[in-house]
N, C-alpha and C. Protein backbone atom coordinates (compact mmCIF):
# COMPACT_ATOMS: atom_id res chain seq x y z
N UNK A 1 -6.31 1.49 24.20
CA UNK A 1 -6.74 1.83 22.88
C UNK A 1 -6.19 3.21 22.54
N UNK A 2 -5.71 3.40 21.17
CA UNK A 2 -5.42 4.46 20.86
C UNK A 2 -6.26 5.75 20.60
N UNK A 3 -5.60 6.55 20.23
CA UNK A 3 -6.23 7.89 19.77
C UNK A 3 -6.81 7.67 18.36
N UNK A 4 -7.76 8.04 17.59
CA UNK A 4 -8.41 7.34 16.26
C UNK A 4 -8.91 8.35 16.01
N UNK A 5 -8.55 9.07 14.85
CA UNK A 5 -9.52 10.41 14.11
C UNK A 5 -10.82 9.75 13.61
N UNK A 6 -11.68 10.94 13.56
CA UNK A 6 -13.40 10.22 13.11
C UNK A 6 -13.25 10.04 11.99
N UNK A 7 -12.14 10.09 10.78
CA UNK A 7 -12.40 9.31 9.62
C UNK A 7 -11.69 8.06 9.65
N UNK A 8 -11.01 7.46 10.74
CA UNK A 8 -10.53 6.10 10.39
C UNK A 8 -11.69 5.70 11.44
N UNK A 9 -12.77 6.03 12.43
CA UNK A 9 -13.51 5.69 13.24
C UNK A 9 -15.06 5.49 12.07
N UNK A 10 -14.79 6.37 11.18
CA UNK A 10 -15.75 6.15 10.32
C UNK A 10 -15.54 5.04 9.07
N UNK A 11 -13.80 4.81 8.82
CA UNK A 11 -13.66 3.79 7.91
C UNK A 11 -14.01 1.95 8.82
N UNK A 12 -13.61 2.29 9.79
CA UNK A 12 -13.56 1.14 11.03
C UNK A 12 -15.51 0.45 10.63
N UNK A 13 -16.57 1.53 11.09
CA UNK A 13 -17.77 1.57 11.16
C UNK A 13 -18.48 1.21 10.19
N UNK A 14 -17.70 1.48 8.63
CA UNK A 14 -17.93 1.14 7.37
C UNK A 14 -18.03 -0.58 7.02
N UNK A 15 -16.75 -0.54 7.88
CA UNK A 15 -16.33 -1.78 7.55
C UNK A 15 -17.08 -3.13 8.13
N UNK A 16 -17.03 -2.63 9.32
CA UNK A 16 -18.09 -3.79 10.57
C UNK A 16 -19.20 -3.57 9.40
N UNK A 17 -19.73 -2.40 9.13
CA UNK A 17 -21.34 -2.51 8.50
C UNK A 17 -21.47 -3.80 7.30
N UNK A 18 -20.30 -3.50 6.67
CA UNK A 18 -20.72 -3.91 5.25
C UNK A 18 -20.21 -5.53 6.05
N UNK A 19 -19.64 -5.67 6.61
CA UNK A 19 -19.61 -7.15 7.55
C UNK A 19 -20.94 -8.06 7.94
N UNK A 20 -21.44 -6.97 8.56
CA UNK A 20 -23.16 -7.17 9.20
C UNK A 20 -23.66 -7.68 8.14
N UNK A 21 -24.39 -6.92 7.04
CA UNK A 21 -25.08 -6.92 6.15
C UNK A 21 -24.39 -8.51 4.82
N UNK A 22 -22.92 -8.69 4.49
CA UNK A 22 -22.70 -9.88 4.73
C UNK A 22 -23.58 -10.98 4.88
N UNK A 23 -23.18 -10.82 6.57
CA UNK A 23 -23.78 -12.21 7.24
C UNK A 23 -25.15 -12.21 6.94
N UNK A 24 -26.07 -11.05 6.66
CA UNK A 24 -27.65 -11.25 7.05
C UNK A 24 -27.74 -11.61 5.30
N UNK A 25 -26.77 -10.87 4.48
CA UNK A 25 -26.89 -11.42 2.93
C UNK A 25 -26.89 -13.04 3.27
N UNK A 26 -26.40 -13.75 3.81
CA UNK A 26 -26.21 -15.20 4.15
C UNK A 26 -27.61 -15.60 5.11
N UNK A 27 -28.16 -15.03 5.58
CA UNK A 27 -29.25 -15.42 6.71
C UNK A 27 -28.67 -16.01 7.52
N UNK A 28 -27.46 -15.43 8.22
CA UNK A 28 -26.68 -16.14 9.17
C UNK A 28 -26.85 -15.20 10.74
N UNK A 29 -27.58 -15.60 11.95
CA UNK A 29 -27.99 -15.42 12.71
C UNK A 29 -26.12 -14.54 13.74
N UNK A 30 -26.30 -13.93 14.63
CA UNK A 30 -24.97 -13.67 15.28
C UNK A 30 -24.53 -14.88 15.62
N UNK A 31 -25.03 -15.47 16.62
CA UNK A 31 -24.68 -16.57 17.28
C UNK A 31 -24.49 -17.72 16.11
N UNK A 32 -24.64 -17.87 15.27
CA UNK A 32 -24.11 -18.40 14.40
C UNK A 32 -22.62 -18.20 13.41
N UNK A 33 -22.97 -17.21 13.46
CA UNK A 33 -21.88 -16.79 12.50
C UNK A 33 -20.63 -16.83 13.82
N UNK A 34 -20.95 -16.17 14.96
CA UNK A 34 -19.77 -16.38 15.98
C UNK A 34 -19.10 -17.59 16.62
N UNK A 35 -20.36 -18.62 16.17
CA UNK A 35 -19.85 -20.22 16.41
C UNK A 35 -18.54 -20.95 15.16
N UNK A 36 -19.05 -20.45 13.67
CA UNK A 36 -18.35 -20.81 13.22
C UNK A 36 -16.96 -20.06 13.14
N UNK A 37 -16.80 -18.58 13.54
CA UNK A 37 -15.85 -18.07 13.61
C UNK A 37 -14.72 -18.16 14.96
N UNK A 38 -15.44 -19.42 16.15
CA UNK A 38 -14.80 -19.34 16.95
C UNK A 38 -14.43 -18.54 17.31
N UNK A 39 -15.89 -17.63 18.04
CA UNK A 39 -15.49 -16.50 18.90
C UNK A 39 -16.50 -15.41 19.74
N UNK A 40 -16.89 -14.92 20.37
CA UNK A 40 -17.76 -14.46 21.71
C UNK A 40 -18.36 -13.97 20.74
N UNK A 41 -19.95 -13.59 21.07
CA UNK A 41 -21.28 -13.65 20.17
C UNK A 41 -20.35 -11.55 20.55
N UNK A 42 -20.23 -11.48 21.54
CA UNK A 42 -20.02 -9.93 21.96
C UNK A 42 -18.60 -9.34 21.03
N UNK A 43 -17.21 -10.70 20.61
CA UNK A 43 -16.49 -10.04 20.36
C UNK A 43 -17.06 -9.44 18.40
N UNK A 44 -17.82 -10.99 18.20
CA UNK A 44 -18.53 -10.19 16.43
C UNK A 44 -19.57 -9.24 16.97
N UNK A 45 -20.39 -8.61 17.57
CA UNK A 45 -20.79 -7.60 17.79
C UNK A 45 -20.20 -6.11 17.62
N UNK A 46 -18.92 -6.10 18.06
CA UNK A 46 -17.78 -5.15 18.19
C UNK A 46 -17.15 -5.42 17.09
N UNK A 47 -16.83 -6.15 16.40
CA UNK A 47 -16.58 -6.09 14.70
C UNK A 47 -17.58 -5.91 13.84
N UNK A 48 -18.89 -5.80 14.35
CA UNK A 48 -19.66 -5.47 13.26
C UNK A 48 -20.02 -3.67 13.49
N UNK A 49 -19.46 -3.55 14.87
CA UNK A 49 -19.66 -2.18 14.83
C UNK A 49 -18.19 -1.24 14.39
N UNK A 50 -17.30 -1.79 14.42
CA UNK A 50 -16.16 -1.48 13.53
C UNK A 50 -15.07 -0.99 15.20
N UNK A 51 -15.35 -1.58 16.11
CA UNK A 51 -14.22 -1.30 17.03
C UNK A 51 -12.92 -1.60 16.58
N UNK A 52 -12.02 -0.56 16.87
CA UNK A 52 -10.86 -0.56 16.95
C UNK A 52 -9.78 -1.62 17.65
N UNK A 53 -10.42 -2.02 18.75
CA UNK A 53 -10.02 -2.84 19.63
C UNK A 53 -9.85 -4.06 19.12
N UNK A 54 -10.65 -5.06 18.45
CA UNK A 54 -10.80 -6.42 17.67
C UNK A 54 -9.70 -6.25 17.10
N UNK A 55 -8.76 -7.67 16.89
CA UNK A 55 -7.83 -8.04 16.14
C UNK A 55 -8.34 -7.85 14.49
N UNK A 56 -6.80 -7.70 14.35
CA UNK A 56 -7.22 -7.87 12.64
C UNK A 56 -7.44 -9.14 12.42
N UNK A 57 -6.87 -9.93 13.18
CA UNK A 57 -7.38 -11.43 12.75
C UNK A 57 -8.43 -12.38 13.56
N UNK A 58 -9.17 -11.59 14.22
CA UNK A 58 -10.93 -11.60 14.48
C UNK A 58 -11.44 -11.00 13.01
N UNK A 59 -10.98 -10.00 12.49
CA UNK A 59 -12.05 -9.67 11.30
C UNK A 59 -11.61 -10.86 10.20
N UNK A 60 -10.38 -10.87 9.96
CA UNK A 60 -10.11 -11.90 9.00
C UNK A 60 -10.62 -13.40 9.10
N UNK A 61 -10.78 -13.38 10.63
CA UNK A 61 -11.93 -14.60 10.65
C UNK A 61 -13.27 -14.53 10.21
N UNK A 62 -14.01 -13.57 10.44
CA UNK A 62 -15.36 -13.27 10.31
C UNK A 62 -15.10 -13.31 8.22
N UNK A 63 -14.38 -12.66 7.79
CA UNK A 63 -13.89 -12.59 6.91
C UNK A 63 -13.93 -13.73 5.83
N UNK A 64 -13.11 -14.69 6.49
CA UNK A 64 -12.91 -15.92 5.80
C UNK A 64 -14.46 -16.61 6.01
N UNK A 65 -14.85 -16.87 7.16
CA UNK A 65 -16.48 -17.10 7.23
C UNK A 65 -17.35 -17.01 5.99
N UNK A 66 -17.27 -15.84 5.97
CA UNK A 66 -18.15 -15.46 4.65
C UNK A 66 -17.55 -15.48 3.51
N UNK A 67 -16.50 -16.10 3.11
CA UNK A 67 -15.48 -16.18 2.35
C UNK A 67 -15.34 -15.30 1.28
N UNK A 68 -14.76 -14.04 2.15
CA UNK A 68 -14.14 -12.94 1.77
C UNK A 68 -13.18 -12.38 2.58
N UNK A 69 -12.10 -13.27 2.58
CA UNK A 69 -10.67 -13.44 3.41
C UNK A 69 -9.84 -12.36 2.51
N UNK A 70 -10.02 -13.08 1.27
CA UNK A 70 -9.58 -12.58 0.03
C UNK A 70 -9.00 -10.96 -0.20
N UNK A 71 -10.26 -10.09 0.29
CA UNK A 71 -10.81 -8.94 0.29
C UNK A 71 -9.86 -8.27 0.74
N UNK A 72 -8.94 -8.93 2.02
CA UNK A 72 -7.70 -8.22 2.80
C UNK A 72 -6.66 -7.91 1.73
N UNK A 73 -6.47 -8.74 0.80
CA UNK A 73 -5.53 -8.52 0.22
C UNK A 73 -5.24 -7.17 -1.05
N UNK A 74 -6.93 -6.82 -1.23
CA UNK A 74 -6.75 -5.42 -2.31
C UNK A 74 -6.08 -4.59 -1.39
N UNK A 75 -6.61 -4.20 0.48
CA UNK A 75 -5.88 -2.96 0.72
C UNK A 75 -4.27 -3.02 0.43
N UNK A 76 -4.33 -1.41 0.16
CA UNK A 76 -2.63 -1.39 -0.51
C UNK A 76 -2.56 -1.37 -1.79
N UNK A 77 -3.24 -2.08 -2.52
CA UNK A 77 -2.73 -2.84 -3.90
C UNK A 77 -2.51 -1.94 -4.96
N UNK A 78 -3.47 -0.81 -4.96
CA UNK A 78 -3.08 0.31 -5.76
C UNK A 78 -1.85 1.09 -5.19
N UNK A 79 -2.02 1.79 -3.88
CA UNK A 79 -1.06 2.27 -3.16
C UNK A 79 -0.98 3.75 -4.40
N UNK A 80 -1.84 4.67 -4.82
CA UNK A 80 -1.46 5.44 -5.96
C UNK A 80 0.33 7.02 -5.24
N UNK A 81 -0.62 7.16 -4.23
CA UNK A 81 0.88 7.62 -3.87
C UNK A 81 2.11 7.18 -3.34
N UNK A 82 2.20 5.51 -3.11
CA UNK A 82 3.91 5.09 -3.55
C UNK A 82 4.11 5.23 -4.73
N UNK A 83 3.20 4.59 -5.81
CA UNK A 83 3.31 4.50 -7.47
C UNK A 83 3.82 5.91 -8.02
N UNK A 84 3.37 6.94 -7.34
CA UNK A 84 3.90 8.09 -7.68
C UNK A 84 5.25 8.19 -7.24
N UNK A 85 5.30 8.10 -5.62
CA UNK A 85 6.83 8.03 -5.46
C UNK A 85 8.13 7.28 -6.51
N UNK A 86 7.45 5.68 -6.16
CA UNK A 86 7.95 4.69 -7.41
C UNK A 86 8.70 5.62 -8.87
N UNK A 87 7.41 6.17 -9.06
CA UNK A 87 7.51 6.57 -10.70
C UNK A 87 8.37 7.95 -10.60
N UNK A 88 8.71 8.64 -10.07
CA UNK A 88 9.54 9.86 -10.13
C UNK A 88 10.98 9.12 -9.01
N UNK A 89 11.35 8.18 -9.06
CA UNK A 89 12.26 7.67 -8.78
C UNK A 89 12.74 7.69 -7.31
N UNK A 90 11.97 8.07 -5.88
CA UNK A 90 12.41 8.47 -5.12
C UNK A 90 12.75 6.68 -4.35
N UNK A 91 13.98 6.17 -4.13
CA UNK A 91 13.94 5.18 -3.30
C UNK A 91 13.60 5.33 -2.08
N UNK A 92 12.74 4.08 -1.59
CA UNK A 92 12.55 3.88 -0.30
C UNK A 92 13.11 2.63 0.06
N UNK A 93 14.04 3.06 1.30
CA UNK A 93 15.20 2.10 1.88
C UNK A 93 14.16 1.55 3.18
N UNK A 94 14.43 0.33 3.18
CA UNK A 94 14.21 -0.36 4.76
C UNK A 94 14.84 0.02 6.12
N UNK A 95 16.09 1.22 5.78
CA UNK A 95 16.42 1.67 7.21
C UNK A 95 17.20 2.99 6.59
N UNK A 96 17.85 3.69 7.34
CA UNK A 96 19.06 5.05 6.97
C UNK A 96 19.94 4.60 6.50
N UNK A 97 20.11 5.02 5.50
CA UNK A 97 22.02 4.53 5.22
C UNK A 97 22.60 4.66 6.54
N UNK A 98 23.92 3.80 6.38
CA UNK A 98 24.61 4.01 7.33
C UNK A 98 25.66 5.64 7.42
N UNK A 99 26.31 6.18 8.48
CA UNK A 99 27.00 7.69 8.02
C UNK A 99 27.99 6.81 7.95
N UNK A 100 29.35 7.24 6.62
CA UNK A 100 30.03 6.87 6.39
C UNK A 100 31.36 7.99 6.77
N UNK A 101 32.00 6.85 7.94
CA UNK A 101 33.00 7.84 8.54
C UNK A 101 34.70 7.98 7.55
N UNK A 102 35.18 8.82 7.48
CA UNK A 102 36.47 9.05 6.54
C UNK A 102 37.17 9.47 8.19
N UNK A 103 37.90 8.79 8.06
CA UNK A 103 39.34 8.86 9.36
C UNK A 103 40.12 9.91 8.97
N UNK A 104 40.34 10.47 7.84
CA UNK A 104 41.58 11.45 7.88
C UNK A 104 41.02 11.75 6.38
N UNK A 105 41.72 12.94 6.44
CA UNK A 105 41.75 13.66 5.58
C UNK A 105 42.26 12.92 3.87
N UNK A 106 43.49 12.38 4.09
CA UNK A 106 44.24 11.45 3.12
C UNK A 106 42.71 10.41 2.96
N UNK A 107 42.42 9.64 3.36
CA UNK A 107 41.05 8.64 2.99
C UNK A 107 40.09 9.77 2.30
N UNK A 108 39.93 10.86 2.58
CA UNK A 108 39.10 11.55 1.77
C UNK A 108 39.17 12.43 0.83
N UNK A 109 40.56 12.52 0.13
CA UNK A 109 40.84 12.54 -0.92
C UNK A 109 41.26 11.68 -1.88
N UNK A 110 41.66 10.46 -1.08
CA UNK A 110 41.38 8.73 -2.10
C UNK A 110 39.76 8.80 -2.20
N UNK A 111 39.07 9.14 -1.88
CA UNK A 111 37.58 8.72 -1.93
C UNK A 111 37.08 9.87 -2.95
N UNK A 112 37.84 10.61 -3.37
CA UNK A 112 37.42 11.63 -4.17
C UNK A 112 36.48 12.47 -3.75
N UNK A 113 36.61 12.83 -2.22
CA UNK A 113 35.37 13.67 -1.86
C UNK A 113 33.85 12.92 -1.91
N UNK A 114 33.82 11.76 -2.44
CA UNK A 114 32.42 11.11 -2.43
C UNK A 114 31.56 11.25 -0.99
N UNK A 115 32.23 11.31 -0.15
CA UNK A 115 32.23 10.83 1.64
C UNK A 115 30.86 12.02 1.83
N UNK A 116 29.68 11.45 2.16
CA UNK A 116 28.85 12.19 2.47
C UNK A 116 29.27 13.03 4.20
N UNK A 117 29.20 14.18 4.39
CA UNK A 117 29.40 15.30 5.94
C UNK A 117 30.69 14.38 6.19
N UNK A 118 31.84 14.17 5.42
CA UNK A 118 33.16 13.41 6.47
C UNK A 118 33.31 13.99 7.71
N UNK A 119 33.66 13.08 8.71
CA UNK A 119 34.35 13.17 10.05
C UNK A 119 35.51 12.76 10.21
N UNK A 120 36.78 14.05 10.37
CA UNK A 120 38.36 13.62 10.43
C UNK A 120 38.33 13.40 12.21
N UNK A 121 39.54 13.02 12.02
CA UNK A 121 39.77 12.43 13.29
C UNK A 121 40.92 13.53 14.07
């Protein structure tokens, strides 16, 4: 298990809670709710206390249970500081550009100097 600051240990704890409260909104017993979720009465215990350890898709079971699977899908959805990035134009690439090598000097004056840091040979 990783290292976890006490505010994602406190978002984790939030989360199991409002899980708990859920199921008892349902009058759904542990051992119940862990039967239909196909899964150890101990491992929904530890998702209702917001362990780190539980799969995300142990909660998304417990989740769908109470059918609020759904719910996974707001995180992100605002995202207000990509939207900012987004909106002042900064692209975000899926990897580094590649460095684009210029062999000689002659290639980098056909290239008009475009050649980002050239490397002559």
């Amino acid at each position: 298990m990783g290292a976890y600051t006490q505010k994602q240990k406190n978002i984790l704890a939030t989360l199991g809670e409002n899980m708990r409260l859920a199921r008892l909104r349902r009058k759904l017993s542990i051992r119940s709710m862990a039967e239909r979720a196909g899964m150890a009465m101990s491992t929904l215990g530890n998702i209702e206390k917001g362990s780190p350890s539980v799969s995300l898709g142990n909660y998304l079971q417990v989740l769908s249970v109470l059918r609020l699977g759904e719910d996974l899908l707001l995180i992100a959805e605002k995202d207000p500081l990509g939207r900012q990035i987004q909106d002042i134009q900064l692209t975000t690439r899926k990897r580094a550009p590649k460095a684009k090598k210029t062999t000689s000097v002659i290639d980098h004056a056909i290239d008009n100097g475009n050649a980002e840091d050239p490397e002559f040979e």
